[in-house]
C-alpha atoms as a PDB file:
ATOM      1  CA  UNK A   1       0.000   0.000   0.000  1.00  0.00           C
ATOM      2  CA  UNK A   2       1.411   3.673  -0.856  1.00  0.00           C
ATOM      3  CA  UNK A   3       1.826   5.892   2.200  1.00  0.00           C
ATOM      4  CA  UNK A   4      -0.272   8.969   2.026  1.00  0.00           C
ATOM      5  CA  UNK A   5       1.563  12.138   0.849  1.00  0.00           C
ATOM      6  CA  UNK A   6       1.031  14.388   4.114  1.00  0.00           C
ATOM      7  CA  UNK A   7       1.431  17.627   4.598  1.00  0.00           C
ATOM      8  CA  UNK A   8       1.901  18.969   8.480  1.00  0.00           C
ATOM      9  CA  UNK A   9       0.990  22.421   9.435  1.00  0.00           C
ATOM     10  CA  UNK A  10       2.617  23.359  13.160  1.00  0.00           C
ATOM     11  CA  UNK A  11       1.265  26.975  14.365  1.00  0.00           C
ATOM     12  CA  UNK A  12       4.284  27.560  16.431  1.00  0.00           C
ATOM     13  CA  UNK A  13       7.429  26.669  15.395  1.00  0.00           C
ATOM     14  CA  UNK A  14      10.238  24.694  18.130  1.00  0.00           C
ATOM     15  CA  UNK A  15      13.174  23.587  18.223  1.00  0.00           C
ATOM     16  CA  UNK A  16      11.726  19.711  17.557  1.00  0.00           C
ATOM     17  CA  UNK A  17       9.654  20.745  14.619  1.00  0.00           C
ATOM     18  CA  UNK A  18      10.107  19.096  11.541  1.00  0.00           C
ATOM     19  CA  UNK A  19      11.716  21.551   8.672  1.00  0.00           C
ATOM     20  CA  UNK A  20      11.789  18.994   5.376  1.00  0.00           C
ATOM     21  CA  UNK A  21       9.718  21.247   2.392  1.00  0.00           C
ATOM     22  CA  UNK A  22       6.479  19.168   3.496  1.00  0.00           C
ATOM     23  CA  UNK A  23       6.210  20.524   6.797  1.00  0.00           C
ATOM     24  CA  UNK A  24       5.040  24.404   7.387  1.00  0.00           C
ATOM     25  CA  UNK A  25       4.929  26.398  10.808  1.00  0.00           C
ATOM     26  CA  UNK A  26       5.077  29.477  12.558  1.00  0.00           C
ATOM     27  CA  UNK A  27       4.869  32.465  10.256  1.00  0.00           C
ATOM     28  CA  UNK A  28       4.873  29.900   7.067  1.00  0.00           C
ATOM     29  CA  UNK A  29       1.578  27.581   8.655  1.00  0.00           C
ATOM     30  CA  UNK A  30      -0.401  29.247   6.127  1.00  0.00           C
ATOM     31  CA  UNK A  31      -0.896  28.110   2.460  1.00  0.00           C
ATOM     32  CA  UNK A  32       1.988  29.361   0.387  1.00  0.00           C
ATOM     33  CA  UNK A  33       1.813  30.444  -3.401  1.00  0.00           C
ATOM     34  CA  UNK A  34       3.713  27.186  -3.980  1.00  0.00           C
ATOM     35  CA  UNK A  35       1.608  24.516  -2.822  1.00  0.00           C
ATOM     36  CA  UNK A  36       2.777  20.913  -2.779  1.00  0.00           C
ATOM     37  CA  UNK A  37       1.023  17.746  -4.231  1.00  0.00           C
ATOM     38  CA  UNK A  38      -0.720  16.070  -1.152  1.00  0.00           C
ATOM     39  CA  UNK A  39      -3.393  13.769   0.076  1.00  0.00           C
ATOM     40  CA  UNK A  40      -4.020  15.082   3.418  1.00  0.00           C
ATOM     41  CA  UNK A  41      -3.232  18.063   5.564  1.00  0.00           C
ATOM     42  CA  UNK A  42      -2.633  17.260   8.918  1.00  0.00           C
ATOM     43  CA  UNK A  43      -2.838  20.304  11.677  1.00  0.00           C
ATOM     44  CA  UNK A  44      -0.477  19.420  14.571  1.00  0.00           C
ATOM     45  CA  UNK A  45      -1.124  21.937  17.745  1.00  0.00           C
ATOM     46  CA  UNK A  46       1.350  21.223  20.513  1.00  0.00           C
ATOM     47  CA  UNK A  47       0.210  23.971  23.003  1.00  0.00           C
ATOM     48  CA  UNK A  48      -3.966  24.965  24.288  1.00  0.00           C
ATOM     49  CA  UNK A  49      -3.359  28.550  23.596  1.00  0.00           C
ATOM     50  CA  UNK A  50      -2.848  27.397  20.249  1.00  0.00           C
ATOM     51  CA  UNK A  51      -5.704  25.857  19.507  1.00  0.00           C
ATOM     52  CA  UNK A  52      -8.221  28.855  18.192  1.00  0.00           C
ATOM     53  CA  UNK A  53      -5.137  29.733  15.631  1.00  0.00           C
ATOM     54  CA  UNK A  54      -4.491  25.562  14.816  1.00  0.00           C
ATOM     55  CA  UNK A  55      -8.554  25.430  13.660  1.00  0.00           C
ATOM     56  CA  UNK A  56      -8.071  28.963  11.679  1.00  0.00           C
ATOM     57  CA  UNK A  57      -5.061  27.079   9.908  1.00  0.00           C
ATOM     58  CA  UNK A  58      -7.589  23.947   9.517  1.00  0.00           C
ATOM     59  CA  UNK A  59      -9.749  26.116   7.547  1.00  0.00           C
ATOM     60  CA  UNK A  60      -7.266  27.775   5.245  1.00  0.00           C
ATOM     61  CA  UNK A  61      -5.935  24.460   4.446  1.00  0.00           C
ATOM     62  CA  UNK A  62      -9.366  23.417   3.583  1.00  0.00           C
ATOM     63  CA  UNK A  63      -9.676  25.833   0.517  1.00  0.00           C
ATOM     64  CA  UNK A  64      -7.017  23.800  -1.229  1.00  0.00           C
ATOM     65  CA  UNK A  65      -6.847  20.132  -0.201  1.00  0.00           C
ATOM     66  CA  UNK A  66     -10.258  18.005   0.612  1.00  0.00           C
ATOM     67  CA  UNK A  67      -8.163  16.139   3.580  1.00  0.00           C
ATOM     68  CA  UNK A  68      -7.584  18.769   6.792  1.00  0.00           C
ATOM     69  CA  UNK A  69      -7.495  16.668  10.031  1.00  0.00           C
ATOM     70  CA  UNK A  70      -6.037  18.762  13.365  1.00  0.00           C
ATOM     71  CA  UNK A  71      -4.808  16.817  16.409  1.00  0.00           C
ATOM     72  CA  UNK A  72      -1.698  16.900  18.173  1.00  0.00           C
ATOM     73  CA  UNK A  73      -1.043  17.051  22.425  1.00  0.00           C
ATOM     74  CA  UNK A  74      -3.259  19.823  22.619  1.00  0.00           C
ATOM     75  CA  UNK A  75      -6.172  18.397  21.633  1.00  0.00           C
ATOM     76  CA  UNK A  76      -5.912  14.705  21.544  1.00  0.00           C
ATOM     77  CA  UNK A  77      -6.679  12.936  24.560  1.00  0.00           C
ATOM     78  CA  UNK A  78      -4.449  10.144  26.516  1.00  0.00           C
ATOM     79  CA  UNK A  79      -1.523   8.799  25.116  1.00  0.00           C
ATOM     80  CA  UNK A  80      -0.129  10.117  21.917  1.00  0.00           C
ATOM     81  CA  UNK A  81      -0.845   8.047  18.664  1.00  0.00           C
ATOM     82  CA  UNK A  82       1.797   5.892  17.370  1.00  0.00           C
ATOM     83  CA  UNK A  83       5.154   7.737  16.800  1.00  0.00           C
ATOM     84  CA  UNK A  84       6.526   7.860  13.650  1.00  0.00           C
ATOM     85  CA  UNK A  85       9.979   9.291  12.957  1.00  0.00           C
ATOM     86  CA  UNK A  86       9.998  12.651  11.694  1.00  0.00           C
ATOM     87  CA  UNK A  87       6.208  13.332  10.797  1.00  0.00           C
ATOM     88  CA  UNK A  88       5.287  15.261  13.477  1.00  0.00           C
ATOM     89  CA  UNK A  89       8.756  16.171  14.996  1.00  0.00           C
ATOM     90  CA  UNK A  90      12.599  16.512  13.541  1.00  0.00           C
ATOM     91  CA  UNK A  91      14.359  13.798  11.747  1.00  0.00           C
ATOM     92  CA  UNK A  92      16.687  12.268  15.090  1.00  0.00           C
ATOM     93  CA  UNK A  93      14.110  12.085  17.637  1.00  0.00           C
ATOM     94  CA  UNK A  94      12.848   9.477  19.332  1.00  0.00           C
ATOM     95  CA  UNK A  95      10.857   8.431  22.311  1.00  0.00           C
ATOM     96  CA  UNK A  96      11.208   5.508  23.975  1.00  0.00           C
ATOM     97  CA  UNK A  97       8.395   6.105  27.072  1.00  0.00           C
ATOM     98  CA  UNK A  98       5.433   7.993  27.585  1.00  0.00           C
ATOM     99  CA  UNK A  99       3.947   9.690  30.759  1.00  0.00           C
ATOM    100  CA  UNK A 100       5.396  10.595  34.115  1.00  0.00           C
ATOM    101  CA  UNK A 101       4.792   9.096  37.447  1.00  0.00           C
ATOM    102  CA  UNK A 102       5.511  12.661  39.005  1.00  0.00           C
ATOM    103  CA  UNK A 103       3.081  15.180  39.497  1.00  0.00           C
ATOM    104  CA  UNK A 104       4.279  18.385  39.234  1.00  0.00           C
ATOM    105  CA  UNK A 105       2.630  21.374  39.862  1.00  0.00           C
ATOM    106  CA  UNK A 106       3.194  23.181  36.341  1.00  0.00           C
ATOM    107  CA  UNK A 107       3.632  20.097  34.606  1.00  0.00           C
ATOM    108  CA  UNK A 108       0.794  18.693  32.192  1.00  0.00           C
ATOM    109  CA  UNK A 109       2.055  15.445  31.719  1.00  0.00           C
ATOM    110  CA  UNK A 110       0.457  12.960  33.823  1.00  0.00           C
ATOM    111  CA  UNK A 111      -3.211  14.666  32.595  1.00  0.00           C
ATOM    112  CA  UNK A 112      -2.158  14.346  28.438  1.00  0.00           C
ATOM    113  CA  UNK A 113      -0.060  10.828  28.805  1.00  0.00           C
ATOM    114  CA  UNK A 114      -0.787   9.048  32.211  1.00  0.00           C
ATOM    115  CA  UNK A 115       1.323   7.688  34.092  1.00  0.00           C
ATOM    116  CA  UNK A 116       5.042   5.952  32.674  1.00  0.00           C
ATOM    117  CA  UNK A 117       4.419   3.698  30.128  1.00  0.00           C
ATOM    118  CA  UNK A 118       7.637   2.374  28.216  1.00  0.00           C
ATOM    119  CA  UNK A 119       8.002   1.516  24.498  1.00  0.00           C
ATOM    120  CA  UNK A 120       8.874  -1.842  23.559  1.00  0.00           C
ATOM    121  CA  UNK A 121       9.620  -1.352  19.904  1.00  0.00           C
ATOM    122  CA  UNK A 122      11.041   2.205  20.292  1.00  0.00           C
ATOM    123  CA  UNK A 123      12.380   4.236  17.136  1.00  0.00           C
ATOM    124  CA  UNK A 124      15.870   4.461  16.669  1.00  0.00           C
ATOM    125  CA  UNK A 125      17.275   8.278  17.349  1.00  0.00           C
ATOM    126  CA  UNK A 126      19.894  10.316  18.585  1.00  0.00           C
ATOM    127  CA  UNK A 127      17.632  12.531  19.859  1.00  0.00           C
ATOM    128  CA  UNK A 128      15.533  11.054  23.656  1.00  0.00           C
ATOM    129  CA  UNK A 129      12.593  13.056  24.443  1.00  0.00           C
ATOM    130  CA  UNK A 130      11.383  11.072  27.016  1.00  0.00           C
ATOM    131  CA  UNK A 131       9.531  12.946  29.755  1.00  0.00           C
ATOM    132  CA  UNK A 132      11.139  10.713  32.456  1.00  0.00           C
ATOM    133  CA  UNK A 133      13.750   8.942  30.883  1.00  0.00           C
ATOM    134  CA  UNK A 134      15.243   7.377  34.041  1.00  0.00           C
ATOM    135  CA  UNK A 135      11.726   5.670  35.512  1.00  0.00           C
ATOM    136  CA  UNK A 136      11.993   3.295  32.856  1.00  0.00           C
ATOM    137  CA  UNK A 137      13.760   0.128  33.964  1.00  0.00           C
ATOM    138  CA  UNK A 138      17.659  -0.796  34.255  1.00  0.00           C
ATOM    139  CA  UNK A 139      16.500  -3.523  31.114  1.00  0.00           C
ATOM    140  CA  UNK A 140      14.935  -0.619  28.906  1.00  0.00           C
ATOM    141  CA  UNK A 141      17.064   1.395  29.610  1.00  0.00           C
ATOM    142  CA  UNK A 142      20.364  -1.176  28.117  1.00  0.00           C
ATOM    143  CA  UNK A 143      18.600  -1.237  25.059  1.00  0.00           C
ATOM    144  CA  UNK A 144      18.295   2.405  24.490  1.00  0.00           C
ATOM    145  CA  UNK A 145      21.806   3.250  25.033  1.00  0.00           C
ATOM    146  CA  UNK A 146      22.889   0.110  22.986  1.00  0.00           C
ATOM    147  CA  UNK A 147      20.398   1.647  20.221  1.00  0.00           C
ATOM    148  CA  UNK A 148      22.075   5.473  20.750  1.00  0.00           C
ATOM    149  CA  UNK A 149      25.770   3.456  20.331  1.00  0.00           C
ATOM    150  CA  UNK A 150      24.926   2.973  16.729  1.00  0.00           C
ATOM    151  CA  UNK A 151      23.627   5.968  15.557  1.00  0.00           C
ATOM    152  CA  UNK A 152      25.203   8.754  13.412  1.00  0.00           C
ATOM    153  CA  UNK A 153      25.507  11.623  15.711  1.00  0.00           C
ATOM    154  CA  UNK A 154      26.472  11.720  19.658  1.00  0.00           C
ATOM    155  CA  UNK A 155      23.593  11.666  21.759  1.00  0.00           C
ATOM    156  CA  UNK A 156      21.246  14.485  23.162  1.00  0.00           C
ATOM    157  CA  UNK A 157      18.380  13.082  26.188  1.00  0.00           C
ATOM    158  CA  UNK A 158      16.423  16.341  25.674  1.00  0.00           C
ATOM    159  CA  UNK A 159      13.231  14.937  27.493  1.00  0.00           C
ATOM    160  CA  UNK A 160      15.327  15.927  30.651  1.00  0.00           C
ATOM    161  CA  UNK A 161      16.973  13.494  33.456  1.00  0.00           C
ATOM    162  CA  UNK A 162      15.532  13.072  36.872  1.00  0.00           C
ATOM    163  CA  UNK A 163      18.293  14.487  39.382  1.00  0.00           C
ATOM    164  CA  UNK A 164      16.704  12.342  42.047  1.00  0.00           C
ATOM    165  CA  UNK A 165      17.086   9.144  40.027  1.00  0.00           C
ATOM    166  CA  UNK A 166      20.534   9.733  38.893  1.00  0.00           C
ATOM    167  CA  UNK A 167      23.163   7.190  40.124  1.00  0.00           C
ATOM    168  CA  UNK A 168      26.771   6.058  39.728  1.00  0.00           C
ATOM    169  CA  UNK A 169      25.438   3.549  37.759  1.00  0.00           C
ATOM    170  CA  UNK A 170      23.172   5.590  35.700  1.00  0.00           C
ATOM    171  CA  UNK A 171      26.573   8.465  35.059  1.00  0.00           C
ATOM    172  CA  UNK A 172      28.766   5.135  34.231  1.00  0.00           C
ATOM    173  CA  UNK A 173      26.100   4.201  31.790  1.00  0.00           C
ATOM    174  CA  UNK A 174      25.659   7.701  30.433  1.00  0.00           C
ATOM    175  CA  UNK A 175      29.481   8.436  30.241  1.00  0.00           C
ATOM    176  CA  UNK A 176      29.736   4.965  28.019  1.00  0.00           C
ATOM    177  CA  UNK A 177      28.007   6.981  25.319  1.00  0.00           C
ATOM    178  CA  UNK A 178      29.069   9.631  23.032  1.00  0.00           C
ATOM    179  CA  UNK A 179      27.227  12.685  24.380  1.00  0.00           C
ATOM    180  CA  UNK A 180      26.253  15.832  22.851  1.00  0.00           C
ATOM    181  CA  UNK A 181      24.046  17.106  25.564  1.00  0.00           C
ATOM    182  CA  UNK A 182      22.059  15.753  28.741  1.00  0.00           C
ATOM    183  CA  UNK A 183      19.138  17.816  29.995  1.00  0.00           C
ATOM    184  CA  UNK A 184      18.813  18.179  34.146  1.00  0.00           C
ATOM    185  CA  UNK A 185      16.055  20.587  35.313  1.00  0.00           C
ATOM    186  CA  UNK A 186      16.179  22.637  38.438  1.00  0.00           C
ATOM    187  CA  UNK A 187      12.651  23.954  38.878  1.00  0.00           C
ATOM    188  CA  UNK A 188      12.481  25.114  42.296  1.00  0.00           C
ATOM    189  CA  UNK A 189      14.760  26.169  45.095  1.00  0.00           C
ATOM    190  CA  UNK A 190      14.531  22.994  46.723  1.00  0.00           C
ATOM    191  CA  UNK A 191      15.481  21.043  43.652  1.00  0.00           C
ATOM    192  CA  UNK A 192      19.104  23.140  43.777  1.00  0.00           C
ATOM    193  CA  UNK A 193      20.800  20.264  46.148  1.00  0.00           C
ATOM    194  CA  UNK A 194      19.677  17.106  44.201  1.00  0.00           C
ATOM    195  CA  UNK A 195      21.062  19.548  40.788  1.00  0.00           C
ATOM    196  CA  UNK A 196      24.279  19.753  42.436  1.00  0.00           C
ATOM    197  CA  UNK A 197      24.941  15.841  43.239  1.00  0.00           C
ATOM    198  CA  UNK A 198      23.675  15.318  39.593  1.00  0.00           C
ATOM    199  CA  UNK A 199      26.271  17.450  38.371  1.00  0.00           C
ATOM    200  CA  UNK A 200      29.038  15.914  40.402  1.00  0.00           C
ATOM    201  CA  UNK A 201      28.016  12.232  39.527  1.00  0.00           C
ATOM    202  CA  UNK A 202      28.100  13.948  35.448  1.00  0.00           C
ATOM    203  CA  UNK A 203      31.267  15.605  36.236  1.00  0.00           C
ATOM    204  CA  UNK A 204      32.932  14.037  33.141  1.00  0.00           C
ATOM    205  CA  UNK A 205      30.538  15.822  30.776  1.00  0.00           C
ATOM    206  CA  UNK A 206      31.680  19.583  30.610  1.00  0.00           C
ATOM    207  CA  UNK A 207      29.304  22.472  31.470  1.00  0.00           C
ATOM    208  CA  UNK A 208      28.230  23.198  28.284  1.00  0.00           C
ATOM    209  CA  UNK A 209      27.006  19.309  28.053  1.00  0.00           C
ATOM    210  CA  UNK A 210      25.058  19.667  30.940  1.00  0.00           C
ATOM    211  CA  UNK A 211      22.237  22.060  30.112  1.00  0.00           C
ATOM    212  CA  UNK A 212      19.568  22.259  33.108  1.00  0.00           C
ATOM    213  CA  UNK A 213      15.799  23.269  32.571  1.00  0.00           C
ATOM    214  CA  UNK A 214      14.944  25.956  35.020  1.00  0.00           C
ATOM    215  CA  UNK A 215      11.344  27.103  35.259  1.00  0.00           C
ATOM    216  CA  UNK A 216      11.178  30.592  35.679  1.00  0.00           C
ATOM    217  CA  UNK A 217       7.982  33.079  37.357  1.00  0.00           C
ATOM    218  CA  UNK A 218       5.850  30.169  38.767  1.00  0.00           C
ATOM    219  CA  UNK A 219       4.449  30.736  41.994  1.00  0.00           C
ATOM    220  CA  UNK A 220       4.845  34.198  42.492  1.00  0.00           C
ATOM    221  CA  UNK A 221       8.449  34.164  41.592  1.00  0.00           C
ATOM    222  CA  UNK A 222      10.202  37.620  41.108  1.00  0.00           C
ATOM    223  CA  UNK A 223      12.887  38.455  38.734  1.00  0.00           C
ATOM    224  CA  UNK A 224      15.429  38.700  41.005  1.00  0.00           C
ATOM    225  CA  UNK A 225      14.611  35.672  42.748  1.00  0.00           C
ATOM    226  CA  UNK A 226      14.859  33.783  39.265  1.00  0.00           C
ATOM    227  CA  UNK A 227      17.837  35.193  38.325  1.00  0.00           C
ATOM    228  CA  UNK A 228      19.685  34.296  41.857  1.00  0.00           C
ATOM    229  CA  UNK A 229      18.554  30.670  41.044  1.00  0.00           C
ATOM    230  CA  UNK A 230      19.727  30.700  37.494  1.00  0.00           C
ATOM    231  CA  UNK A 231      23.252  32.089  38.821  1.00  0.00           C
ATOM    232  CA  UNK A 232      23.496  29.221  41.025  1.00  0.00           C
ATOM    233  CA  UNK A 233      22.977  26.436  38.774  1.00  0.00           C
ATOM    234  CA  UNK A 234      25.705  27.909  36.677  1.00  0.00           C
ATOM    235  CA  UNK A 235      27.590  28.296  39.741  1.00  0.00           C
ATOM    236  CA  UNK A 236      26.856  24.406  40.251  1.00  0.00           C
ATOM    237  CA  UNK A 237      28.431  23.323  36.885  1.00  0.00           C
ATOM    238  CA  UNK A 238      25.247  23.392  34.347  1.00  0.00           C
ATOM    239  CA  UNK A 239      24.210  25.443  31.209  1.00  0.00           C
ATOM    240  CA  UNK A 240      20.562  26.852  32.056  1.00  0.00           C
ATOM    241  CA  UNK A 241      17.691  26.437  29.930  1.00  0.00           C
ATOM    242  CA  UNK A 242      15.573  29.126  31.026  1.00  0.00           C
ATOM    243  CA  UNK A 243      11.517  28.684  30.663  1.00  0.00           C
ATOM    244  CA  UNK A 244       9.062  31.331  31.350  1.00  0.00           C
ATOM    245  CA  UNK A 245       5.834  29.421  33.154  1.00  0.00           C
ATOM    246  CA  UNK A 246       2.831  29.270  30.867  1.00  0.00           C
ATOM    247  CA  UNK A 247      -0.955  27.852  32.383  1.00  0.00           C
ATOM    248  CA  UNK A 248      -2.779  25.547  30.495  1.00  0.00           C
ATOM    249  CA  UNK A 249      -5.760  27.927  29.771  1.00  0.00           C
ATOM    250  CA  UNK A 250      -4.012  30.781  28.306  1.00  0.00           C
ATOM    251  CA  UNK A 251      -0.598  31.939  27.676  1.00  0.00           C
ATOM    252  CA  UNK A 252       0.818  35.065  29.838  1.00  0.00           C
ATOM    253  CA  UNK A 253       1.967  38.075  28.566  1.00  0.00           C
ATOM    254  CA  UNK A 254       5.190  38.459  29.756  1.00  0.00           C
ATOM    255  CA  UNK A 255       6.847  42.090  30.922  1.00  0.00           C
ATOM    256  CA  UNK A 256      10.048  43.123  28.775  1.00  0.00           C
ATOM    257  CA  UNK A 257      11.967  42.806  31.816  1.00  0.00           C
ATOM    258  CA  UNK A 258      10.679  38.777  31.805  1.00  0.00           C
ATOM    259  CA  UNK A 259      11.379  37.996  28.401  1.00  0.00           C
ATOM    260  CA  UNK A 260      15.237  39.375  28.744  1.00  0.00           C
ATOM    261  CA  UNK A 261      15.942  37.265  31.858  1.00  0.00           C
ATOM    262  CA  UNK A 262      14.422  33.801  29.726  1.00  0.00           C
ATOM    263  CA  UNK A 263      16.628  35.001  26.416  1.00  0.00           C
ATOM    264  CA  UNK A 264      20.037  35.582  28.331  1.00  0.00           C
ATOM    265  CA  UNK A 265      19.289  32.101  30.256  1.00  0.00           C
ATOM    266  CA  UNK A 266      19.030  30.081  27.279  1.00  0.00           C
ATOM    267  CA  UNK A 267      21.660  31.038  24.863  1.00  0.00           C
ATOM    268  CA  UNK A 268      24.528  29.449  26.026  1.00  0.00           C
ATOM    269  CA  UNK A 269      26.906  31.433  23.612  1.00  0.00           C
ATOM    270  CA  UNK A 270      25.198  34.778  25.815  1.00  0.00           C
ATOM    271  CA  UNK A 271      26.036  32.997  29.357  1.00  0.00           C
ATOM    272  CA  UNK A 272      29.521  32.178  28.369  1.00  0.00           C
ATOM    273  CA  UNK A 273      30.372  35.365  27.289  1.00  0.00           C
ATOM    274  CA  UNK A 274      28.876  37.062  30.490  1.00  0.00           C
ATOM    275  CA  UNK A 275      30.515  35.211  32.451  1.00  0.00           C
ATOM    276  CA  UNK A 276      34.178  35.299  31.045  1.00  0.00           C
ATOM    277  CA  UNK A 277      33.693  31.825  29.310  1.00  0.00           C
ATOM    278  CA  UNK A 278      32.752  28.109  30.467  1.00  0.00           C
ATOM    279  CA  UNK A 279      34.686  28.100  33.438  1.00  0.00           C
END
């Protein structure tokens, strides 16, 4: 059977979404001049606040192409569909779980995928985007890394890495690979001391390997208290990943003063240079 010809339409573009000339987000998710030969149109809409522009986009597509379906995390309920490598993210990702036996606070996971469910017959990848990676078990978990030890580039676990779950075991198995990046997260103050053991047991990755998520204005956060936080988990040996909070019903407005603090916090070329280099 000949797989549909599908075009994907993303309202917001991210880093994960898929650039090949089929796929079209951001300020290009509307029908171009040039429009390819297709069967369907699929509408992909990855955040809620999205959702009024995703159905607009729906019905623009619709004047050219009898196919429109929209879906995507937003909108779809439980756990996502079946993955398939780059159709609805980039070429190199994978996931190998869904879901998140955590509940955080700010976190929508457990609502959209349930609790951790892993994925016997995982895509290959360079790319992990796992939401909790290190819940899966010691057995999954040899077969990803013997899957990431034969692909083309070094590896990158972007879903991020529980501090509380990493090991010696866990930074043995992780410093077996070749690594491009490893993503921590330090979301609260509390969460400072299990970053810092994580970064010592990782201590053979260099600072610019070890990027940390760090959720920003939650909680009645201030900028200054955000910024003392980011400081330290530089001071603790990782590259920040700043993220400005964002509710489920509808995205805030940030203040100028917001937005700066979240763009110097996640360019790591920026922090280096502030700060005299990776040292």
């Amino acid at each position: 059977m000949t797989e549909k010809r599908t075009i994907r339409v993303f309202p917001r573009r991210t880093s994960l979404t898929p650039t090949d000339a089929m796929a079209f987000a951001g300020k290009n998710a509307w029908p171009q001049l040039w429009l390819p030969s297709a069967d369907e149109v699929h509408v992909s809409v990855t955040f809620t606040w999205d959702i009024a522009r995703g159905h607009e986009l729906a019905e623009a597509w619709r004047q050219y192409y009898p196919v429109v379906k929209i879906g995507g995390p937003a909108i779809a309920a439980g756990y996502p569909a079946e993955f398939v490598p780059g159709r609805y993210v980039k070429h190199g990702v994978t996931f190998t779980s869904r879901g998140c036996n955590r509940r955080c606070p700010w976190c929508l996971v457990p609502e959209r995928e349930g609790r951790l469910q892993p994925i016997e017959n995982f895509a290959p990848g360079w790319i992990v985007n796992d939401n909790n990676f290190l819940m899966c078990s010691p057995r999954h978990r040899q077969r990803v890394y013997e899957m990431l030890k034969h692909q083309p580039r070094a590896a990158t676990f972007a879903g991020g890495l529980d501090c509380r779950l990493i090991t010696d075991i866990v930074s043995d198995d992780l410093c077996s690979l070749r690594i491009k990046e490893v993503f921590l997260a330090a979301d609260t103050v509390a969460s400072l001391k299990t970053l810092a053991r994580a970064a010592r047991l990782l201590s053979s990755l260099r600072k610019w390997q070890r990027r940390c998520y760090v959720l920003i204005a939650f909680g009645g956060e201030t900028p200054t208290e955000a910024a003392e936080r980011l400081e330290e988990v530089w001071r603790l040996g990782c590259a920040p990943f700043a993220q400005l909070y964002q509710p489920p019903e509808e995205r805030i407005a940030y203040s100028s003063e917001w937005k700066a603090l979240a763009r110097k916090w996640s360019r790591p070329a920026a922090m280096a240079a502030v700060h005299g280099g990776w040292g």
